[in-house]
C-alpha atoms as a PDB file:
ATOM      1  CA  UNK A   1      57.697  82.195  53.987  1.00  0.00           C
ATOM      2  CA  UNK A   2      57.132  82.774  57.570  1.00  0.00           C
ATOM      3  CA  UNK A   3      54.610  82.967  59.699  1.00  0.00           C
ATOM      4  CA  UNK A   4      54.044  86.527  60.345  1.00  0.00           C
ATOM      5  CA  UNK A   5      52.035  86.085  63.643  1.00  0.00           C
ATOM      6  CA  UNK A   6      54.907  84.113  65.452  1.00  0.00           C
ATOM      7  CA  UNK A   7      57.810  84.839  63.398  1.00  0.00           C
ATOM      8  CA  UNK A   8      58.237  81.013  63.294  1.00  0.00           C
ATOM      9  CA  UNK A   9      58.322  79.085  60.189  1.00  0.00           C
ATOM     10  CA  UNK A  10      55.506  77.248  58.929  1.00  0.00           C
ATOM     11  CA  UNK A  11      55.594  73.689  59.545  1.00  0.00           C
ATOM     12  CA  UNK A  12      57.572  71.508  56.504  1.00  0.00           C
ATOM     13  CA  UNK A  13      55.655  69.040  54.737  1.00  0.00           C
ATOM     14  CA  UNK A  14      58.808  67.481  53.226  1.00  0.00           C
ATOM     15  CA  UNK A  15      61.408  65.693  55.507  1.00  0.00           C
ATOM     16  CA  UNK A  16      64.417  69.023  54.892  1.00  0.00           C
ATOM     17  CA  UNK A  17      66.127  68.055  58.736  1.00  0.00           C
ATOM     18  CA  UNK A  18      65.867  64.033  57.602  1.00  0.00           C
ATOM     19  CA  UNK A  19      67.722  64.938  54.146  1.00  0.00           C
ATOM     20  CA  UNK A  20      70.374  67.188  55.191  1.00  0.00           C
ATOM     21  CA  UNK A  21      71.421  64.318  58.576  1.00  0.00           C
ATOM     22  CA  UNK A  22      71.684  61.881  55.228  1.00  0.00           C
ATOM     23  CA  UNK A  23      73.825  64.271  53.379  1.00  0.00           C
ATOM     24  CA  UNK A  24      76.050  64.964  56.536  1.00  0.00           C
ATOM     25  CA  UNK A  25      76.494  61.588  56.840  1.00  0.00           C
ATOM     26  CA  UNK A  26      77.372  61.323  53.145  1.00  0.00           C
ATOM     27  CA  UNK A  27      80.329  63.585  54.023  1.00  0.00           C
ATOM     28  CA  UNK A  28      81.452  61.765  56.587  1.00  0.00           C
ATOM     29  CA  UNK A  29      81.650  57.832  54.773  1.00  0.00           C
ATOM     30  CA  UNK A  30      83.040  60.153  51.614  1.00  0.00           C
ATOM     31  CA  UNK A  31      86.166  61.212  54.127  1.00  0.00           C
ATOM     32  CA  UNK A  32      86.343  58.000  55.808  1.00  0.00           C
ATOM     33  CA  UNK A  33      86.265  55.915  51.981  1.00  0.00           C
ATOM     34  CA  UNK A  34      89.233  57.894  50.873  1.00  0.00           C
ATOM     35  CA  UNK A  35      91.314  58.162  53.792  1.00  0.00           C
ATOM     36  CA  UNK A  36      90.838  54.064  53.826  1.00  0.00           C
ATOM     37  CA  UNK A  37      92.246  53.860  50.343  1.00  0.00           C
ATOM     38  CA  UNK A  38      95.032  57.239  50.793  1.00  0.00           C
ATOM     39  CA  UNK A  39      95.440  57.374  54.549  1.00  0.00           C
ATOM     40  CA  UNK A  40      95.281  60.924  55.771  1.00  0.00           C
ATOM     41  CA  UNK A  41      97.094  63.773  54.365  1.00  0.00           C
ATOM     42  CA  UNK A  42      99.308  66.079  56.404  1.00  0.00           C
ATOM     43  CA  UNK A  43      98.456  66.938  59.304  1.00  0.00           C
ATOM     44  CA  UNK A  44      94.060  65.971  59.450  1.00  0.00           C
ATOM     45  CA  UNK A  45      93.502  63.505  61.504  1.00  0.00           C
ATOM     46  CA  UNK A  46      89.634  62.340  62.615  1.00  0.00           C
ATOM     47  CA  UNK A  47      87.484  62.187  66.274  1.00  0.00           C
ATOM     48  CA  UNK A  48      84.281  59.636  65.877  1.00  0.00           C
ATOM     49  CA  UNK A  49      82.594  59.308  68.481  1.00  0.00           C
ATOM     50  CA  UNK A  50      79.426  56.924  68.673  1.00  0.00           C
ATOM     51  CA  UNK A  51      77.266  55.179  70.561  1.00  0.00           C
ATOM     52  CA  UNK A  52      78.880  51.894  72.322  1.00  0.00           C
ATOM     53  CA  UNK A  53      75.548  50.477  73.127  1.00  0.00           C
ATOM     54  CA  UNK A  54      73.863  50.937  69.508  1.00  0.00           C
ATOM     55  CA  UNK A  55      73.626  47.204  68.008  1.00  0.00           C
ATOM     56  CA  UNK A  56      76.135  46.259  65.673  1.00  0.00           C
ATOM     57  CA  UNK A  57      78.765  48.106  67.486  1.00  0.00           C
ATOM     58  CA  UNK A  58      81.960  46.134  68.281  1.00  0.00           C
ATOM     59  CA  UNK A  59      84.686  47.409  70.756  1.00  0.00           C
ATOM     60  CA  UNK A  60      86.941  45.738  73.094  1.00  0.00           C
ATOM     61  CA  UNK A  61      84.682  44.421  76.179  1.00  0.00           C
ATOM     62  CA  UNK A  62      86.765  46.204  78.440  1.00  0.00           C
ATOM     63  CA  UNK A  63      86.340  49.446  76.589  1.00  0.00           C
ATOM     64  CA  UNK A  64      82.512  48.363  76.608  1.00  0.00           C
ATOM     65  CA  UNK A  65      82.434  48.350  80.629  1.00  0.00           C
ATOM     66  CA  UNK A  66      84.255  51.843  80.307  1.00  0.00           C
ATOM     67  CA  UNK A  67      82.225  53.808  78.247  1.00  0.00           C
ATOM     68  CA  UNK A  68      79.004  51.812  78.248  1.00  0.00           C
ATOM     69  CA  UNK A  69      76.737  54.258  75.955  1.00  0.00           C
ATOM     70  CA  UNK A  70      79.531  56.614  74.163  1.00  0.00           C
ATOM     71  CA  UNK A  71      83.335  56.680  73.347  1.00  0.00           C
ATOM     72  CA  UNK A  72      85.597  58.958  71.140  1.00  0.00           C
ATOM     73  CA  UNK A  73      88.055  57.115  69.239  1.00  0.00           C
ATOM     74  CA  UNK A  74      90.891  59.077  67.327  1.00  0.00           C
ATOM     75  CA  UNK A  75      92.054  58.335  63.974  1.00  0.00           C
ATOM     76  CA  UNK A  76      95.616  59.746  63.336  1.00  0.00           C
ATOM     77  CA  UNK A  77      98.821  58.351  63.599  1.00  0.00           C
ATOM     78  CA  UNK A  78      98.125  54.460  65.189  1.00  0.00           C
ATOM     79  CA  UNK A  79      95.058  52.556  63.250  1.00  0.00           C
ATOM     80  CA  UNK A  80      95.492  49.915  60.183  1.00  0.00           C
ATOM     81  CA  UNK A  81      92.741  48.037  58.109  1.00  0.00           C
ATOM     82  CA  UNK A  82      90.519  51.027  57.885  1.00  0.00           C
ATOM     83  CA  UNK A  83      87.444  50.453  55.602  1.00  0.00           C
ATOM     84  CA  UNK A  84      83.648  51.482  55.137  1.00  0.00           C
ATOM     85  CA  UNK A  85      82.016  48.039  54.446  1.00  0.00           C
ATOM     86  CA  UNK A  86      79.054  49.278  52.078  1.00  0.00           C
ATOM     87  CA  UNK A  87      76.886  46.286  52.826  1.00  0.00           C
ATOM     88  CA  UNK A  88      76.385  46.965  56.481  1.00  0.00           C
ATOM     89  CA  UNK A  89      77.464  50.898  56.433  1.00  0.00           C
ATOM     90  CA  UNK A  90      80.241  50.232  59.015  1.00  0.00           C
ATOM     91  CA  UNK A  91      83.842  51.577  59.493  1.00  0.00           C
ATOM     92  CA  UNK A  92      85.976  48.737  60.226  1.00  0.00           C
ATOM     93  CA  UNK A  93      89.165  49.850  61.987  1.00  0.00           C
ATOM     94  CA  UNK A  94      91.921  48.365  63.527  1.00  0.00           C
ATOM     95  CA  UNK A  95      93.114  50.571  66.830  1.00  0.00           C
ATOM     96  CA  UNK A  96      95.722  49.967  69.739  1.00  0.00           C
ATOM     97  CA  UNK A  97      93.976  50.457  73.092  1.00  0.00           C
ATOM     98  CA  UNK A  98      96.672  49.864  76.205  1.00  0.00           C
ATOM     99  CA  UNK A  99      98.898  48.459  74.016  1.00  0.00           C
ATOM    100  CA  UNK A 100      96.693  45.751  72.611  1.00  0.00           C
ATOM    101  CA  UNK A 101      95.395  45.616  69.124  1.00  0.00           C
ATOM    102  CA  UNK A 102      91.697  45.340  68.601  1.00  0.00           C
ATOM    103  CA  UNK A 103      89.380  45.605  65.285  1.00  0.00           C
ATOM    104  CA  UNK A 104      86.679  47.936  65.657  1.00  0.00           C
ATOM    105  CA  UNK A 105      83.278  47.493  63.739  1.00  0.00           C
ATOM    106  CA  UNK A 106      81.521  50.741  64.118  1.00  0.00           C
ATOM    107  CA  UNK A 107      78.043  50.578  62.524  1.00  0.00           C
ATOM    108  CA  UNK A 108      77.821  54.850  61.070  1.00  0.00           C
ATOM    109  CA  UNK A 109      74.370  54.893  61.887  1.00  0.00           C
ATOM    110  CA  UNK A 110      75.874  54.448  66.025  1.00  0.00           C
ATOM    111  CA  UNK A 111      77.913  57.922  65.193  1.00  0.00           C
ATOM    112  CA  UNK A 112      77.146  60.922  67.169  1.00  0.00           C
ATOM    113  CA  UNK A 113      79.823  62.969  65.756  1.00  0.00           C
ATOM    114  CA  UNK A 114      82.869  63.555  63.301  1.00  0.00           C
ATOM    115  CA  UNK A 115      85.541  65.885  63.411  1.00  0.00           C
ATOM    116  CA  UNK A 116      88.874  66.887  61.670  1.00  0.00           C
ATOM    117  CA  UNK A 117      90.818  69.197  64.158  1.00  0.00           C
ATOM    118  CA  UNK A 118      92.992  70.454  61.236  1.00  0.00           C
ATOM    119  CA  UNK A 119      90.446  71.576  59.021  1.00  0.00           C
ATOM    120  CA  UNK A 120      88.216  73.161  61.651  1.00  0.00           C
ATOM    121  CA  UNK A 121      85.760  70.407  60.694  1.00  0.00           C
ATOM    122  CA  UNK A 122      83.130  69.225  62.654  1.00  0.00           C
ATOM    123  CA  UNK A 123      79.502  67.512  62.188  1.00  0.00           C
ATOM    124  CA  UNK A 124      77.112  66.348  64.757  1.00  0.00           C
ATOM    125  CA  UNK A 125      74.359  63.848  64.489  1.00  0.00           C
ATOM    126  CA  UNK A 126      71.281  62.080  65.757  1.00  0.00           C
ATOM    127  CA  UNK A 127      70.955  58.651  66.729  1.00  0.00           C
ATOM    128  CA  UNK A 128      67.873  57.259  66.596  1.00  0.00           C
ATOM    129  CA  UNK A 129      68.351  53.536  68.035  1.00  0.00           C
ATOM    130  CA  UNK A 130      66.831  50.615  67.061  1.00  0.00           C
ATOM    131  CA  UNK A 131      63.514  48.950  68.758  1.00  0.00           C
ATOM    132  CA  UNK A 132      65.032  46.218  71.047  1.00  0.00           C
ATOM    133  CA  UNK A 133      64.374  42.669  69.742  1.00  0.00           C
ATOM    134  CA  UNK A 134      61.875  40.835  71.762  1.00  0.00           C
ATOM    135  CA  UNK A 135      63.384  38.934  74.429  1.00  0.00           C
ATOM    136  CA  UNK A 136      64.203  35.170  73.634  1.00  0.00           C
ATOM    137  CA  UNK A 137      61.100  32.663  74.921  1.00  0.00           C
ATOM    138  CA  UNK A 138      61.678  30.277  77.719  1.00  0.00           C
ATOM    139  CA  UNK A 139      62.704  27.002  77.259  1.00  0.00           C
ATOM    140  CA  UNK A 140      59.536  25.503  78.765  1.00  0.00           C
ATOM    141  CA  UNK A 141      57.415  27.653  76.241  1.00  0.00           C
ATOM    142  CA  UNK A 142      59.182  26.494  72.678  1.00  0.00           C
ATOM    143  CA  UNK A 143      61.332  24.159  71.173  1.00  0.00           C
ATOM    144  CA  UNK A 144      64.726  23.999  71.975  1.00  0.00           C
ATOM    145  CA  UNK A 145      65.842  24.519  68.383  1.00  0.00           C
ATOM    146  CA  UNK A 146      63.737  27.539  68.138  1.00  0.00           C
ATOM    147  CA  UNK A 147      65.226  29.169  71.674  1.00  0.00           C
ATOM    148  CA  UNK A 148      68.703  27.868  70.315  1.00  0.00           C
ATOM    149  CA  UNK A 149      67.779  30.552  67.380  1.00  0.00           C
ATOM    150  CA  UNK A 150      66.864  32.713  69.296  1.00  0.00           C
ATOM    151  CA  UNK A 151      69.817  33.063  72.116  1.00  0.00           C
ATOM    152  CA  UNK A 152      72.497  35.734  71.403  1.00  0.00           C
ATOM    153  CA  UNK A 153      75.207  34.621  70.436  1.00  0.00           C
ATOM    154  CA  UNK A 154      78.946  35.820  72.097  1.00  0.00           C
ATOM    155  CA  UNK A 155      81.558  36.977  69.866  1.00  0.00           C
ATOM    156  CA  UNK A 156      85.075  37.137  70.784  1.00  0.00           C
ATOM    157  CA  UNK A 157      87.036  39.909  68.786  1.00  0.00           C
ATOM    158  CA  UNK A 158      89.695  37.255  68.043  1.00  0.00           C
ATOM    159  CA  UNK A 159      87.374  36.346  65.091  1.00  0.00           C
ATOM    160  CA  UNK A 160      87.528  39.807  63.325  1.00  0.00           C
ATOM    161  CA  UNK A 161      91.686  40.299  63.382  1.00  0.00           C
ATOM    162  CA  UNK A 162      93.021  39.670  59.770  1.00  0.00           C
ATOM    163  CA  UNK A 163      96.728  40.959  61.265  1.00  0.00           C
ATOM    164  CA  UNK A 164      98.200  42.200  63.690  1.00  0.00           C
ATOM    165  CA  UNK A 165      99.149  45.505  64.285  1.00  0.00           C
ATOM    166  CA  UNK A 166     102.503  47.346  62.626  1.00  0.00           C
ATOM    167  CA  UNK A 167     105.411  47.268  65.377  1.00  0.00           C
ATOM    168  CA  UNK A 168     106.223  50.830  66.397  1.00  0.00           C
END
């Protein structure tokens, strides 16, 4: 029921906008599961694009200094080891960039939106992002095993290929 002064609807008490973003989302790891396990049919073929600066997210450095808060990657004819891992929610993906393999770990909470051109398919999505951690303490101020735990740590993508990519 509205309100009849404004015209506006009354204010919800129960989280609808939260819910539905969860069940959009739903739709989305539901297409990406089961084109991991079938690959895509015909002609459908999938745009993601998410956040490159959302933690979690793994991309190429390179493609990092390019697009350093969003990037569209397309999912059609070119992409190999494609899988939602359900303990962390992320699409793993293997994806040729310049010629040069890379595996992808794309966190789906970091997605902005999802599309499949052939079906006329499209959802779009918040992205809340995390509170930063709290930056590391100063050697002179803690132990150096506890800064050593504390330090990020540098990753090189050489660590996440299981294979290389098919030969065209």
């Amino acid at each position: 029921m509205s309100d009849t002064k404004s015209g506006e609807p009354p204010e919800s008490l129960l989280p609808y906008d939260e819910w539905t973003e969860a069940a959009m989302r739903g739709v989305m790891r539901s297409a990406l599961i089961h084109v991991g396990r079938e690959g895509l049919p015909g002609s459908h073929h999938f745009y993601i694009t998410l956040r490159t600066d959302y933690p979690g997210v793994v991309v190429p450095p390179r493609l990092r200094a390019q697009y350093p808060e969003e990037m569209t990657i397309v999912l059609q004819h070119q992409f190999w080891d494609m899988a939602v891992v359900p303990e962390t929610d992320t699409l793993r993906v293997g994806l040729s960039f310049g010629g040069v393999g890379s595996m992808l770990e794309i966190p789906l909470a970091s997605v902005t939106a999802f599309a499949d051109p052939h079906a006329q398919f499209v959802l779009r999505f918040r992205v809340i992002m995390p509170e930063k951690a709290p930056e590391p303490v100063a050697e002179s101020e803690a132990p150096a095993e506890e800064v050593a735990s504390t330090t990020p740590q540098v990753v090189q993508l050489d660590a996440f290929r299981r294979r290389t990519p098919p030969k065209s």
